[in-house]
PDB file of N, CA and C in Angstrom:
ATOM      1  N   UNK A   1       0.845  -1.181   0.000  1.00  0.00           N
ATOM      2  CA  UNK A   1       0.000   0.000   0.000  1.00  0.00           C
ATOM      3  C   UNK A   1       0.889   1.242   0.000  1.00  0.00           C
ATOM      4  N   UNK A   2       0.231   2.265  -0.574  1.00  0.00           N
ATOM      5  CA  UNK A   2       1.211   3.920  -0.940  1.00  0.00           C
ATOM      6  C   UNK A   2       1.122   4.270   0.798  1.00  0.00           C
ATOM      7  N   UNK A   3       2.164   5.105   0.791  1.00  0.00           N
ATOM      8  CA  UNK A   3       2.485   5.676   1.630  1.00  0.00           C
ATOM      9  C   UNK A   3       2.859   6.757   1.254  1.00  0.00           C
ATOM     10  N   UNK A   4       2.833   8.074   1.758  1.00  0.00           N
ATOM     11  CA  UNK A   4       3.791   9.147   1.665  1.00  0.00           C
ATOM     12  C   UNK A   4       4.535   9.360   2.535  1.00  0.00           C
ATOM     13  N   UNK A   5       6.047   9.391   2.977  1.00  0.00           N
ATOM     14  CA  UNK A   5       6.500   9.947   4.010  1.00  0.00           C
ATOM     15  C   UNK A   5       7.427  10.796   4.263  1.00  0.00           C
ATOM     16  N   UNK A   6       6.786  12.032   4.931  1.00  0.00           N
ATOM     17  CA  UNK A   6       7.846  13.415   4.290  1.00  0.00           C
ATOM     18  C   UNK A   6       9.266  13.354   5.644  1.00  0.00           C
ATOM     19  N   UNK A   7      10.136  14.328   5.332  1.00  0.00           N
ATOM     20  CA  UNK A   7      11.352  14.502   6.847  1.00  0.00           C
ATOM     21  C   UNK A   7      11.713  16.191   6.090  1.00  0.00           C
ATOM     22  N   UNK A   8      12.203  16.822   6.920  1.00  0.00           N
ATOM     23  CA  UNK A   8      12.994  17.449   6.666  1.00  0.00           C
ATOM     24  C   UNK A   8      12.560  18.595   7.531  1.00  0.00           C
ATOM     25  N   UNK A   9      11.508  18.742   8.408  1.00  0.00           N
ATOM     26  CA  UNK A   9      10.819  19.345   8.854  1.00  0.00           C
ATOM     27  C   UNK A   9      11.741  19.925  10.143  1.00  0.00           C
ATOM     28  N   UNK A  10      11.714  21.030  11.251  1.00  0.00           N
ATOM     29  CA  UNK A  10      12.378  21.627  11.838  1.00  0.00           C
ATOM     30  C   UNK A  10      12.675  22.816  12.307  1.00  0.00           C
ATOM     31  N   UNK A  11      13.144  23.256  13.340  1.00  0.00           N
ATOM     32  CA  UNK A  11      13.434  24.958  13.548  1.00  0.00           C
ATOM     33  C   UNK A  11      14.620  25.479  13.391  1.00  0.00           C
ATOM     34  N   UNK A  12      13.760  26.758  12.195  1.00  0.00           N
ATOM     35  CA  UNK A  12      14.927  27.166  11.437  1.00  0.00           C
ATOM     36  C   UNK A  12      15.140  28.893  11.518  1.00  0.00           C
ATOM     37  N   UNK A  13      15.994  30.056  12.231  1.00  0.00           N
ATOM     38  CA  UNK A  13      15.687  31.148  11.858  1.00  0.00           C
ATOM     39  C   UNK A  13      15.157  31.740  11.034  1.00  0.00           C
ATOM     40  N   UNK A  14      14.842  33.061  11.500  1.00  0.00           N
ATOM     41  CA  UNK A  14      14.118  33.957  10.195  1.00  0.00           C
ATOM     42  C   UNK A  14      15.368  34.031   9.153  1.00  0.00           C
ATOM     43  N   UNK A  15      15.059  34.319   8.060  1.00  0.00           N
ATOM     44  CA  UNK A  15      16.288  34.132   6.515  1.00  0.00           C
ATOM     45  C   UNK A  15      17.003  32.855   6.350  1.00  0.00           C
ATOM     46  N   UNK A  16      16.454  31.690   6.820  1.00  0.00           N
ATOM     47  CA  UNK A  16      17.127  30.438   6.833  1.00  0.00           C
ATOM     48  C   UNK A  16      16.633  29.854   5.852  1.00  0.00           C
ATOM     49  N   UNK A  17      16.958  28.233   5.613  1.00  0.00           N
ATOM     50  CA  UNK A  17      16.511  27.732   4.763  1.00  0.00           C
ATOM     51  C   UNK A  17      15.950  25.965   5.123  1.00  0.00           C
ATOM     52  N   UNK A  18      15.466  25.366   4.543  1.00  0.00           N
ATOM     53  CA  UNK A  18      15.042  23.768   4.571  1.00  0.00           C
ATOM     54  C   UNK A  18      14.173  23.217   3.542  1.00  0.00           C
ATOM     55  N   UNK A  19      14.813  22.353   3.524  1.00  0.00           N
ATOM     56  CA  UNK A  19      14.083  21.050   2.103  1.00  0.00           C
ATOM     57  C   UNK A  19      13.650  20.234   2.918  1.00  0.00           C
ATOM     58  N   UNK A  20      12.414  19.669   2.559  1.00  0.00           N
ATOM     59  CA  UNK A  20      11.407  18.960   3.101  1.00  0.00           C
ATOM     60  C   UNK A  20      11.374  18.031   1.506  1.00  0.00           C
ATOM     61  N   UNK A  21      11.323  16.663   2.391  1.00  0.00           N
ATOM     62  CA  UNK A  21      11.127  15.498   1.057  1.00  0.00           C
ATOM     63  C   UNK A  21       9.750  15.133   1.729  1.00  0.00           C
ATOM     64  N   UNK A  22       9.443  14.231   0.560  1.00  0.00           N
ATOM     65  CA  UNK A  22       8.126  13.302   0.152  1.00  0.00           C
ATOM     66  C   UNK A  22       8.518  12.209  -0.698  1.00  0.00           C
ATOM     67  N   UNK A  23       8.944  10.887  -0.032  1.00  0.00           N
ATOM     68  CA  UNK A  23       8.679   9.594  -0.397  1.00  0.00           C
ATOM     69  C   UNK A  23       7.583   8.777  -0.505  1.00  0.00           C
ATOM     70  N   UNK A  24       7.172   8.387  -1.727  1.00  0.00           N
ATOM     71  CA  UNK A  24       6.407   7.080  -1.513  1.00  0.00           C
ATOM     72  C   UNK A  24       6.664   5.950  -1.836  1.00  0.00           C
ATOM     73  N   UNK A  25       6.051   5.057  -0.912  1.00  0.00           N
ATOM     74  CA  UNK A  25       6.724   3.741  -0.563  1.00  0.00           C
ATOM     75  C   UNK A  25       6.390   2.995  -1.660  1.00  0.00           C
ATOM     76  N   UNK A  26       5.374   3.483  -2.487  1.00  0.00           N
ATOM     77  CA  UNK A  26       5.077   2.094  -3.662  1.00  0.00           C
ATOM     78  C   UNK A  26       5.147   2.944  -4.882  1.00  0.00           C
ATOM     79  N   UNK A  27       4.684   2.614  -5.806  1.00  0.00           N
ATOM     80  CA  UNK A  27       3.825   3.040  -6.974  1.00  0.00           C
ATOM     81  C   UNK A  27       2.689   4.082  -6.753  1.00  0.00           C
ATOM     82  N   UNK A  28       2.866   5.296  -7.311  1.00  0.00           N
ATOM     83  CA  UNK A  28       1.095   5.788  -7.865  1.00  0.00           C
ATOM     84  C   UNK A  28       1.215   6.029  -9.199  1.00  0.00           C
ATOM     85  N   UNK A  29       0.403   5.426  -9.706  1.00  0.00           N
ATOM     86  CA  UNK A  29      -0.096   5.506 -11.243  1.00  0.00           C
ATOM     87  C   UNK A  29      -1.135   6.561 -11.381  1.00  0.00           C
ATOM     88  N   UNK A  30      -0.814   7.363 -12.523  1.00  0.00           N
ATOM     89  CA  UNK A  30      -1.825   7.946 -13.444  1.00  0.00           C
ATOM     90  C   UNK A  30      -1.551   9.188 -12.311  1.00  0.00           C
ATOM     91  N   UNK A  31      -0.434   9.641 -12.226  1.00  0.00           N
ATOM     92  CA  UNK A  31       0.020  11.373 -11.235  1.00  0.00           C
ATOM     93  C   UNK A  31      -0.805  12.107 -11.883  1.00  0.00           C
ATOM     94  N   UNK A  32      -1.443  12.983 -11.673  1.00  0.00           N
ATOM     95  CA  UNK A  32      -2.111  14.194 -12.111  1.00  0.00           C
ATOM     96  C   UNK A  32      -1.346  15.351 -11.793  1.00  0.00           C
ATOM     97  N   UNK A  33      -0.956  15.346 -10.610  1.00  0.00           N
ATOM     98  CA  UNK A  33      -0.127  16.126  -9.449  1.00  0.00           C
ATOM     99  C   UNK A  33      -0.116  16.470  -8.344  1.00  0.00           C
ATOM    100  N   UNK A  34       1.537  17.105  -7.967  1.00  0.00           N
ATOM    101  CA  UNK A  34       1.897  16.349  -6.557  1.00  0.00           C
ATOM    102  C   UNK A  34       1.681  18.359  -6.074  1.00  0.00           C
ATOM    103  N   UNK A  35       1.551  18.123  -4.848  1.00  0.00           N
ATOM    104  CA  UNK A  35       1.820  19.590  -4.076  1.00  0.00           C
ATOM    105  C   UNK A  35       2.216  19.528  -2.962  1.00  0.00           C
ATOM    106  N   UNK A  36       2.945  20.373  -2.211  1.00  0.00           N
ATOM    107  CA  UNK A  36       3.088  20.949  -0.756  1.00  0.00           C
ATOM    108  C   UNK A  36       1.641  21.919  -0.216  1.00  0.00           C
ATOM    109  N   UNK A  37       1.416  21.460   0.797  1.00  0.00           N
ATOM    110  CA  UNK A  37       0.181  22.346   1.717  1.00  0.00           C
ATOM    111  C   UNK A  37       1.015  22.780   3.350  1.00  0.00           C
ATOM    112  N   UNK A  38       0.644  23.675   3.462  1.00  0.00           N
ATOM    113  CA  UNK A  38       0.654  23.841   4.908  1.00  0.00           C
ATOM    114  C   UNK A  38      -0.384  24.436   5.448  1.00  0.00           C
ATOM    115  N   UNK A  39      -0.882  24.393   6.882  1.00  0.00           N
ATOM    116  CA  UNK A  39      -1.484  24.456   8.078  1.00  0.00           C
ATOM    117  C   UNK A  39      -1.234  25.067   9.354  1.00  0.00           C
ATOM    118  N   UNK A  40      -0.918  26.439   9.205  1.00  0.00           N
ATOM    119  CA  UNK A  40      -0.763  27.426  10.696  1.00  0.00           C
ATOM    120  C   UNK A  40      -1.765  27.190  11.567  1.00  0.00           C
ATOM    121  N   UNK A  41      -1.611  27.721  12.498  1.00  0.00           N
ATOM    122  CA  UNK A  41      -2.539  27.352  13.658  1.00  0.00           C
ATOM    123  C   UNK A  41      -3.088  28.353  13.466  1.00  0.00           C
ATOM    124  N   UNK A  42      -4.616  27.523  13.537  1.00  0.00           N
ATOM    125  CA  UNK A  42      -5.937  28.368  13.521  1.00  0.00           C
ATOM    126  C   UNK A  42      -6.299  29.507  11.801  1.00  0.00           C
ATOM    127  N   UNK A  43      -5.584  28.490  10.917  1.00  0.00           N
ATOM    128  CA  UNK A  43      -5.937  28.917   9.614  1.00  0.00           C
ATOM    129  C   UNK A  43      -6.118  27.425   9.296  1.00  0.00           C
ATOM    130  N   UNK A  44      -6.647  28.067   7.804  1.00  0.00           N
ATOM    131  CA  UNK A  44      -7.348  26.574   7.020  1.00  0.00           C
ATOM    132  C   UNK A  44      -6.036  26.123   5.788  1.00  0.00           C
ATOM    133  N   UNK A  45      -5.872  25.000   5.978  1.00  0.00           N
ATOM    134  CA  UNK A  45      -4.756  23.971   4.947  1.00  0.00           C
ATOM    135  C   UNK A  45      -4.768  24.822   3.734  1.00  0.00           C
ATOM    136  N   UNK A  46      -3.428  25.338   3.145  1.00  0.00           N
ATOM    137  CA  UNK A  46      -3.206  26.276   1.980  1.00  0.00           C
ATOM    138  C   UNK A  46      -2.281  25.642   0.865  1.00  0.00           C
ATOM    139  N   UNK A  47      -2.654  25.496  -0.354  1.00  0.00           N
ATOM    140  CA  UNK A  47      -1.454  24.976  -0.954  1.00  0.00           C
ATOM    141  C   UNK A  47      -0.046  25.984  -1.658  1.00  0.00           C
ATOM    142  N   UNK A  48       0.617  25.659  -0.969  1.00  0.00           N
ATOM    143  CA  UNK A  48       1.650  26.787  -1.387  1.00  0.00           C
ATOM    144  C   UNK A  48       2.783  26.305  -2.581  1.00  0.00           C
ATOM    145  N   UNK A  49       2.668  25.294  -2.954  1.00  0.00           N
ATOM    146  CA  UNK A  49       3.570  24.627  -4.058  1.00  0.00           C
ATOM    147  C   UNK A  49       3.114  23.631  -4.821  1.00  0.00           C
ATOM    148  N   UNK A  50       3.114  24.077  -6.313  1.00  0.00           N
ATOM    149  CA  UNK A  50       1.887  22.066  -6.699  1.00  0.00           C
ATOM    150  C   UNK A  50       2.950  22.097  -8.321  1.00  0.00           C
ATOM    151  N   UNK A  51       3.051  20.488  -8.736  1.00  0.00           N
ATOM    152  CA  UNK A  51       3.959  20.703  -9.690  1.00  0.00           C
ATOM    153  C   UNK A  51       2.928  19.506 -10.937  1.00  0.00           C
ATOM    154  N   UNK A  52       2.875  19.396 -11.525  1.00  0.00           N
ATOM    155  CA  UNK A  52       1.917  18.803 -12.756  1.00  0.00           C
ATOM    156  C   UNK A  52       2.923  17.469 -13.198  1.00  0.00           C
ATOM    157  N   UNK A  53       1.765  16.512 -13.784  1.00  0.00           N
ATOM    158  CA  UNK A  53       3.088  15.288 -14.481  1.00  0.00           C
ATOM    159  C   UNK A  53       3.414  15.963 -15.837  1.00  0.00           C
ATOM    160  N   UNK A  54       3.153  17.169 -16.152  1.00  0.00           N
ATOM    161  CA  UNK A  54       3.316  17.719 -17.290  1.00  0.00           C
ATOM    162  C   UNK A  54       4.975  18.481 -16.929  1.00  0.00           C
ATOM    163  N   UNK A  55       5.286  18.685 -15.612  1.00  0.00           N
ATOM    164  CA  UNK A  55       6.218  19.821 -15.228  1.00  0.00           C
ATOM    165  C   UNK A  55       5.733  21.239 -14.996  1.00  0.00           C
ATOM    166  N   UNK A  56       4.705  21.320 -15.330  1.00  0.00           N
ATOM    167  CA  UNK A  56       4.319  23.030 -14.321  1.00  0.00           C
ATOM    168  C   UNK A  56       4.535  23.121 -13.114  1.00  0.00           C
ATOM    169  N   UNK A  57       4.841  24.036 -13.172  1.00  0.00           N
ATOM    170  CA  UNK A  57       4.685  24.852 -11.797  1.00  0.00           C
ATOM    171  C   UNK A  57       3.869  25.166 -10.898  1.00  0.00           C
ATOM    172  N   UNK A  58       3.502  25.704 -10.025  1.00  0.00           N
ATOM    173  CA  UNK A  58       2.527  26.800  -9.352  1.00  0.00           C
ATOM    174  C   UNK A  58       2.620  27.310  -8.045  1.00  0.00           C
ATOM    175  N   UNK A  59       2.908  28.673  -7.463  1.00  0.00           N
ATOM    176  CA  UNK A  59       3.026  28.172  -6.250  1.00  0.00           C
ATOM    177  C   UNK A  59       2.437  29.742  -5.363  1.00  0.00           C
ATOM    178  N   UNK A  60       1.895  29.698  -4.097  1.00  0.00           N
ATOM    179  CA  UNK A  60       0.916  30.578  -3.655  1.00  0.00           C
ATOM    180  C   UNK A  60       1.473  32.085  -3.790  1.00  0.00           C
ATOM    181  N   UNK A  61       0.963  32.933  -3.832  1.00  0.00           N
ATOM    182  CA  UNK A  61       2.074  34.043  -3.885  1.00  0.00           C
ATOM    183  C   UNK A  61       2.943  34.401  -2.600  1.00  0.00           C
ATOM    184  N   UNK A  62       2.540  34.154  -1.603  1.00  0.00           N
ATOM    185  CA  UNK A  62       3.193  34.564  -0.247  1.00  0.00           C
ATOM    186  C   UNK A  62       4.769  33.834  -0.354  1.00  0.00           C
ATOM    187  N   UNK A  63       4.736  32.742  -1.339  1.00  0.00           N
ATOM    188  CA  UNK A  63       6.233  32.216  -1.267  1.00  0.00           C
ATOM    189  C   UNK A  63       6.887  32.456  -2.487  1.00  0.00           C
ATOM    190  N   UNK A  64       6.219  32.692  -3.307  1.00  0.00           N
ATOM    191  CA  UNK A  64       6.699  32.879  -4.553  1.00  0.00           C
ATOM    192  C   UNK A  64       8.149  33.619  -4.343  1.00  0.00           C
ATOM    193  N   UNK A  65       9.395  32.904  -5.393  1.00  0.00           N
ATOM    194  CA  UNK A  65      10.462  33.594  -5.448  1.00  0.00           C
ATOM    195  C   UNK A  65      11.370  32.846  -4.270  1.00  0.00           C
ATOM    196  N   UNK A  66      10.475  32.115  -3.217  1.00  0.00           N
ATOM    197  CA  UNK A  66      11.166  31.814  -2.052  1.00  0.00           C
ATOM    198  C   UNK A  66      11.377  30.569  -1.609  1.00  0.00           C
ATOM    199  N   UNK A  67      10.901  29.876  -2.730  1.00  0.00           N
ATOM    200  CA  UNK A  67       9.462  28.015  -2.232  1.00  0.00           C
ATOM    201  C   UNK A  67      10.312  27.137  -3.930  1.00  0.00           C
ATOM    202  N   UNK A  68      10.575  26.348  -4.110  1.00  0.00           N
ATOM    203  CA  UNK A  68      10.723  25.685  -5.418  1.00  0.00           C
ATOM    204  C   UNK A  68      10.255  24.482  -4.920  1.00  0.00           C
ATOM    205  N   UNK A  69       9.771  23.563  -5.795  1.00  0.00           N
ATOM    206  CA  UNK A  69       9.184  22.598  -5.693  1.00  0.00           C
ATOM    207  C   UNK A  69       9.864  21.727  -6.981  1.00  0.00           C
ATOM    208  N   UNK A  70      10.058  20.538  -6.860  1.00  0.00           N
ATOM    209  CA  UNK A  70      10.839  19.564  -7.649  1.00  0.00           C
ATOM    210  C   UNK A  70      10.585  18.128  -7.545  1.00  0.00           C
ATOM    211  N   UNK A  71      11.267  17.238  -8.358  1.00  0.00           N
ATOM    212  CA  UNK A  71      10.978  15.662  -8.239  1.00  0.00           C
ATOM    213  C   UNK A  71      11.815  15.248  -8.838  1.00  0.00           C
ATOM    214  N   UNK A  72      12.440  13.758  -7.595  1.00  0.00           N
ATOM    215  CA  UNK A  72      13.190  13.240  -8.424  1.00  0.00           C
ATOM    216  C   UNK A  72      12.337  11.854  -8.662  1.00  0.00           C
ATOM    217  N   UNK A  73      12.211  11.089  -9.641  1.00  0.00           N
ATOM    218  CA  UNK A  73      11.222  10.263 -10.139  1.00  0.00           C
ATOM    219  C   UNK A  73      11.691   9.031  -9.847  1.00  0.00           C
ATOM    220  N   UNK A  74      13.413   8.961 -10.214  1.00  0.00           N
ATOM    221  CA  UNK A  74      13.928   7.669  -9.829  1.00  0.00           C
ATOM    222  C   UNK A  74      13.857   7.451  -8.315  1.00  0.00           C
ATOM    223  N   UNK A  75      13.715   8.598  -7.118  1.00  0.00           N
ATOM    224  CA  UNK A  75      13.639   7.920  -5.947  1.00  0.00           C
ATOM    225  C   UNK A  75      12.368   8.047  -5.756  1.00  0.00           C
ATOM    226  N   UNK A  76      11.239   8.317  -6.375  1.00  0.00           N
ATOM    227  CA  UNK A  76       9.645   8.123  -5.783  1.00  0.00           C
ATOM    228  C   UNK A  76       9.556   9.559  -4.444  1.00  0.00           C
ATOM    229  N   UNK A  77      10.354  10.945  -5.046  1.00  0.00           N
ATOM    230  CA  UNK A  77      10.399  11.892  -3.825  1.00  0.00           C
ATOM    231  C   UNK A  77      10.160  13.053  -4.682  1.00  0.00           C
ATOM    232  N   UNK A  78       9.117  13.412  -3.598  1.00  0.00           N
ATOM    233  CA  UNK A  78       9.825  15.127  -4.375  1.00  0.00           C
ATOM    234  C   UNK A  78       9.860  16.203  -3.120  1.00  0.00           C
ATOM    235  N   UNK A  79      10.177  17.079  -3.130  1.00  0.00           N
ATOM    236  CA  UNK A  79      11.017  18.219  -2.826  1.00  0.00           C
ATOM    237  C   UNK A  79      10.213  19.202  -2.582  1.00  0.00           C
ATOM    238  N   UNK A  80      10.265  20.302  -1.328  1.00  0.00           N
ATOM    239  CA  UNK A  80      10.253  21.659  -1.458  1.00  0.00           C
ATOM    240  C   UNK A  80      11.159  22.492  -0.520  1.00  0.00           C
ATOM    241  N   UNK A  81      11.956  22.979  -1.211  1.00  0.00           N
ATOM    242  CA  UNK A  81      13.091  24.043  -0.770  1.00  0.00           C
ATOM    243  C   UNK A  81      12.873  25.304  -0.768  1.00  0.00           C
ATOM    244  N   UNK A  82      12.967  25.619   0.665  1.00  0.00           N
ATOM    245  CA  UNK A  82      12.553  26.987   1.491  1.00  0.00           C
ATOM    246  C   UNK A  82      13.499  27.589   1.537  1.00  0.00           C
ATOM    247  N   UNK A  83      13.562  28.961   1.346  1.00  0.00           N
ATOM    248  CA  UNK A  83      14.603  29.981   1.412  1.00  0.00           C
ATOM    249  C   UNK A  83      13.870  31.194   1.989  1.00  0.00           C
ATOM    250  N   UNK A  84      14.669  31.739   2.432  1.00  0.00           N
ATOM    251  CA  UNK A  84      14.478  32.820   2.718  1.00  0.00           C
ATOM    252  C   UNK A  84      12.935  32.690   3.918  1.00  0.00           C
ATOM    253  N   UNK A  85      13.267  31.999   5.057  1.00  0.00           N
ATOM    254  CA  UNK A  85      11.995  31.523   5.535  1.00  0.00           C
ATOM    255  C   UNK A  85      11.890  33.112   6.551  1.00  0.00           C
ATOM    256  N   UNK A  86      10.300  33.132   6.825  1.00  0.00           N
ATOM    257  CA  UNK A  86       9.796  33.959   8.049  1.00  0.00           C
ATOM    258  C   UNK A  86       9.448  33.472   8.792  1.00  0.00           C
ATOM    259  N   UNK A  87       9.125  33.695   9.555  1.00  0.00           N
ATOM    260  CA  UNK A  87       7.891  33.551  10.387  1.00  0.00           C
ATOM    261  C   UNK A  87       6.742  32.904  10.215  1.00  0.00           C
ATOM    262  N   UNK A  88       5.827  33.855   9.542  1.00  0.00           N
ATOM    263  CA  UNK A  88       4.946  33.362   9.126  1.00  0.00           C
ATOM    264  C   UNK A  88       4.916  32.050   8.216  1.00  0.00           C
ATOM    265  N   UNK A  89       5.908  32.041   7.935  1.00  0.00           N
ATOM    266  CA  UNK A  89       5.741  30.232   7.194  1.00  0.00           C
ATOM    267  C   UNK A  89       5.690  29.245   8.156  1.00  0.00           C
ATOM    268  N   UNK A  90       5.818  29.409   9.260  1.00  0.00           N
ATOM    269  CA  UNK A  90       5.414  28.444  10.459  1.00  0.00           C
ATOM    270  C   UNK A  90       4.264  27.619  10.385  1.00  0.00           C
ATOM    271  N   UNK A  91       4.373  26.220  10.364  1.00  0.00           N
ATOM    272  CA  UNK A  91       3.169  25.427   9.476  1.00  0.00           C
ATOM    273  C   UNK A  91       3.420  24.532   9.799  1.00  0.00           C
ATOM    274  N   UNK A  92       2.304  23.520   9.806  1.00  0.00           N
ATOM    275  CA  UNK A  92       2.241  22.017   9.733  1.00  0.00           C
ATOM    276  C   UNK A  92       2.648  21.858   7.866  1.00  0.00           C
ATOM    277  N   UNK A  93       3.389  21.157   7.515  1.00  0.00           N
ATOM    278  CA  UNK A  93       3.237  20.958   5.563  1.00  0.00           C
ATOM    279  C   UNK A  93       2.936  19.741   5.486  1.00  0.00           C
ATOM    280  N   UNK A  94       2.279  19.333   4.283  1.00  0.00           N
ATOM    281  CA  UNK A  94       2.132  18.283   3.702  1.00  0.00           C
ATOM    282  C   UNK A  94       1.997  18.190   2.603  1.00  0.00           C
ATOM    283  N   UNK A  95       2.731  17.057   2.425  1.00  0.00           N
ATOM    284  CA  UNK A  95       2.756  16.739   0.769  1.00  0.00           C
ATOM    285  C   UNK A  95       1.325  16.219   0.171  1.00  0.00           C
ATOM    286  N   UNK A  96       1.419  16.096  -0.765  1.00  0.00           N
ATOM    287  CA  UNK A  96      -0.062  15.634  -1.503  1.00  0.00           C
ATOM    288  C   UNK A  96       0.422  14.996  -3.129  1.00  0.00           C
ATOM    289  N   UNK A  97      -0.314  13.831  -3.353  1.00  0.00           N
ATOM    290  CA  UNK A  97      -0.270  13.613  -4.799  1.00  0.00           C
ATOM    291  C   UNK A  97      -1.227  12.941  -4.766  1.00  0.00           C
ATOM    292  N   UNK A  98      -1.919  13.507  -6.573  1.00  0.00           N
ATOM    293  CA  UNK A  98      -3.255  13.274  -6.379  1.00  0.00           C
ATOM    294  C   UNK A  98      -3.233  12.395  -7.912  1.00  0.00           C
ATOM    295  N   UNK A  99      -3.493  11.450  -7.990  1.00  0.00           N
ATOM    296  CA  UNK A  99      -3.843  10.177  -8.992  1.00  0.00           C
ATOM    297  C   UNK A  99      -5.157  10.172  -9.402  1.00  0.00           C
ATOM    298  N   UNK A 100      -5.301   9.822 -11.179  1.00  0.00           N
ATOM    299  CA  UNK A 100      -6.370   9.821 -11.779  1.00  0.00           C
ATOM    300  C   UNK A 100      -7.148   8.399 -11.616  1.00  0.00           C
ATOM    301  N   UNK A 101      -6.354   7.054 -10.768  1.00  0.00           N
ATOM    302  CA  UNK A 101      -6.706   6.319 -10.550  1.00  0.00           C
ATOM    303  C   UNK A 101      -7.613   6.055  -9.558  1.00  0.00           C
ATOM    304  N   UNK A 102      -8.710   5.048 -10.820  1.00  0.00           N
ATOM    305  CA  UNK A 102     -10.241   5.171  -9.742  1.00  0.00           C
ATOM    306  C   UNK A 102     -10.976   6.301  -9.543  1.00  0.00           C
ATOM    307  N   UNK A 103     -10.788   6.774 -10.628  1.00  0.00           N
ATOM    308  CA  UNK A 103     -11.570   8.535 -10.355  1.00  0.00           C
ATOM    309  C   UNK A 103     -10.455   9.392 -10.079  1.00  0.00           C
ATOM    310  N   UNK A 104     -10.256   9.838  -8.814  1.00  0.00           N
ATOM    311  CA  UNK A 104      -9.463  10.764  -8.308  1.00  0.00           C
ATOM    312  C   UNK A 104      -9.007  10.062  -6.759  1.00  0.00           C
ATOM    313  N   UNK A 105      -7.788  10.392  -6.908  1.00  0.00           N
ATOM    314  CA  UNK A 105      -7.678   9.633  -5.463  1.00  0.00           C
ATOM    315  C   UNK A 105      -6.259  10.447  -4.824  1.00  0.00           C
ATOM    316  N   UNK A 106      -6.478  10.766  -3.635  1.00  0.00           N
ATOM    317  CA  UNK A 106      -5.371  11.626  -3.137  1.00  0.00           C
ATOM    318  C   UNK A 106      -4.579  10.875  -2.182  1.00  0.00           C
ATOM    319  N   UNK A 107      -3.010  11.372  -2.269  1.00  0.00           N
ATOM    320  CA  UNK A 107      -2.324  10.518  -0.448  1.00  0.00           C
ATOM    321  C   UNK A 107      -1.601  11.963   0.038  1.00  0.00           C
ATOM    322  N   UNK A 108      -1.796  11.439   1.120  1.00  0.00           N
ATOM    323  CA  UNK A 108      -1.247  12.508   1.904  1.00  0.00           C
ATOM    324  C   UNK A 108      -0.577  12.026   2.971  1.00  0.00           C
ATOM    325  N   UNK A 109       0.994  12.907   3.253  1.00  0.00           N
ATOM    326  CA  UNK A 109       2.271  12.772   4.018  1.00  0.00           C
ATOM    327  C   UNK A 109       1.624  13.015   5.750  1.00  0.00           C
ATOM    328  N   UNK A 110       2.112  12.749   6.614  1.00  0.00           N
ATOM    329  CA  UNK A 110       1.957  12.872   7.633  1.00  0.00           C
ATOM    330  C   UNK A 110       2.081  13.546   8.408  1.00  0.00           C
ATOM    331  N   UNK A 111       2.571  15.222   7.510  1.00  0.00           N
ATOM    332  CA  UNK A 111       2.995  15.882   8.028  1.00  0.00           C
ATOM    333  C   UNK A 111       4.299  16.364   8.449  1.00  0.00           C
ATOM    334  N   UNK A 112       4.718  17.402   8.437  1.00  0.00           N
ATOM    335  CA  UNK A 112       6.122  17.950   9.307  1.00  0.00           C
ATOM    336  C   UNK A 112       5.982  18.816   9.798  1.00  0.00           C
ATOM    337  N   UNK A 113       6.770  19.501  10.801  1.00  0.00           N
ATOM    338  CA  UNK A 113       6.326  20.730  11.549  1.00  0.00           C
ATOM    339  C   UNK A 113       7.663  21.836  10.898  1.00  0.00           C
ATOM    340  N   UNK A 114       7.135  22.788  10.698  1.00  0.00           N
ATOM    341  CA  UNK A 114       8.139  23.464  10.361  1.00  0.00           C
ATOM    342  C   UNK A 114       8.378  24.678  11.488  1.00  0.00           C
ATOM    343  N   UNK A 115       9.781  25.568  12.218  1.00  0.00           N
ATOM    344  CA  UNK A 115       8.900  26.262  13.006  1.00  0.00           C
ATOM    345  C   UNK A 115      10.025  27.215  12.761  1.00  0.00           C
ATOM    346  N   UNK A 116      10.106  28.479  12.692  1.00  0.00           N
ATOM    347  CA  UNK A 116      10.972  29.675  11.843  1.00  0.00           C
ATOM    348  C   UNK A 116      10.760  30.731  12.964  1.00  0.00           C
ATOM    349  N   UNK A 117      11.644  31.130  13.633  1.00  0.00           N
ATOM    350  CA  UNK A 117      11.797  31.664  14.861  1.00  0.00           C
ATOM    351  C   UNK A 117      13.474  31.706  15.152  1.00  0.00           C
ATOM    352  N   UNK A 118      13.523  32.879  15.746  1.00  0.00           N
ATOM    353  CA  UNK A 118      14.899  33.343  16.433  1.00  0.00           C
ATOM    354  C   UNK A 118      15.051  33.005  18.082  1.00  0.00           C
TER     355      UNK A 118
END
């Protein structure tokens, strides 16, 4: 069975940086696409990075310029590399990939805590 399981999660100063992965343990067929979300406390789940099996891009404006999102295919991972972090990026993240298999079908990482503070 798929799994997602992200790491990279951690406290990092304001202007710092961290890559957060997303492994999955098996196969997903028929990617539509994968994204990063995060979850501040006492706001609603935001997607701030989403990348297409086509290779697009997309990513919320609050990170834009600051957030890249990537995949490497041969390890079943993909990537989002934070730069230039604030504060306010303080978040629960999670990865997401969402498969055309069976309709639509989503997995989701377990989470990481990210926490950006001096």
């Amino acid at each position: 069975q798929v799994q997602l399981v992200e790491s990279g999660g951690g406290l990092v100063q304001p202007g710092g940086s961290l890559r957060l992965s997303c492994r999955a343990s098996g196969s997903i067929f028929a990617i539509v696409a994968m994204g990063w979300y995060r979850q501040a406390p006492g706001k609603e789940r935001e997607l701030v990075a989403a990348l297409t099996s086509s290779g697009s891009t997309s990513y919320a404006d609050s990170v834009k310029g600051r957030f890249t999102i990537s995949r490497d295919n041969a390890k079943n991972t993909v990537y989002l590399e934070m730069n230039s972090l604030k504060p306010e990026d303080t978040a629960v993240y999670y990865c997401n990939v969402r498969s055309g298999s069976w309709g639509s079908v989503e997995y989701w990482g377990q989470g990481t805590q990210v926490t950006v503070s001096s």
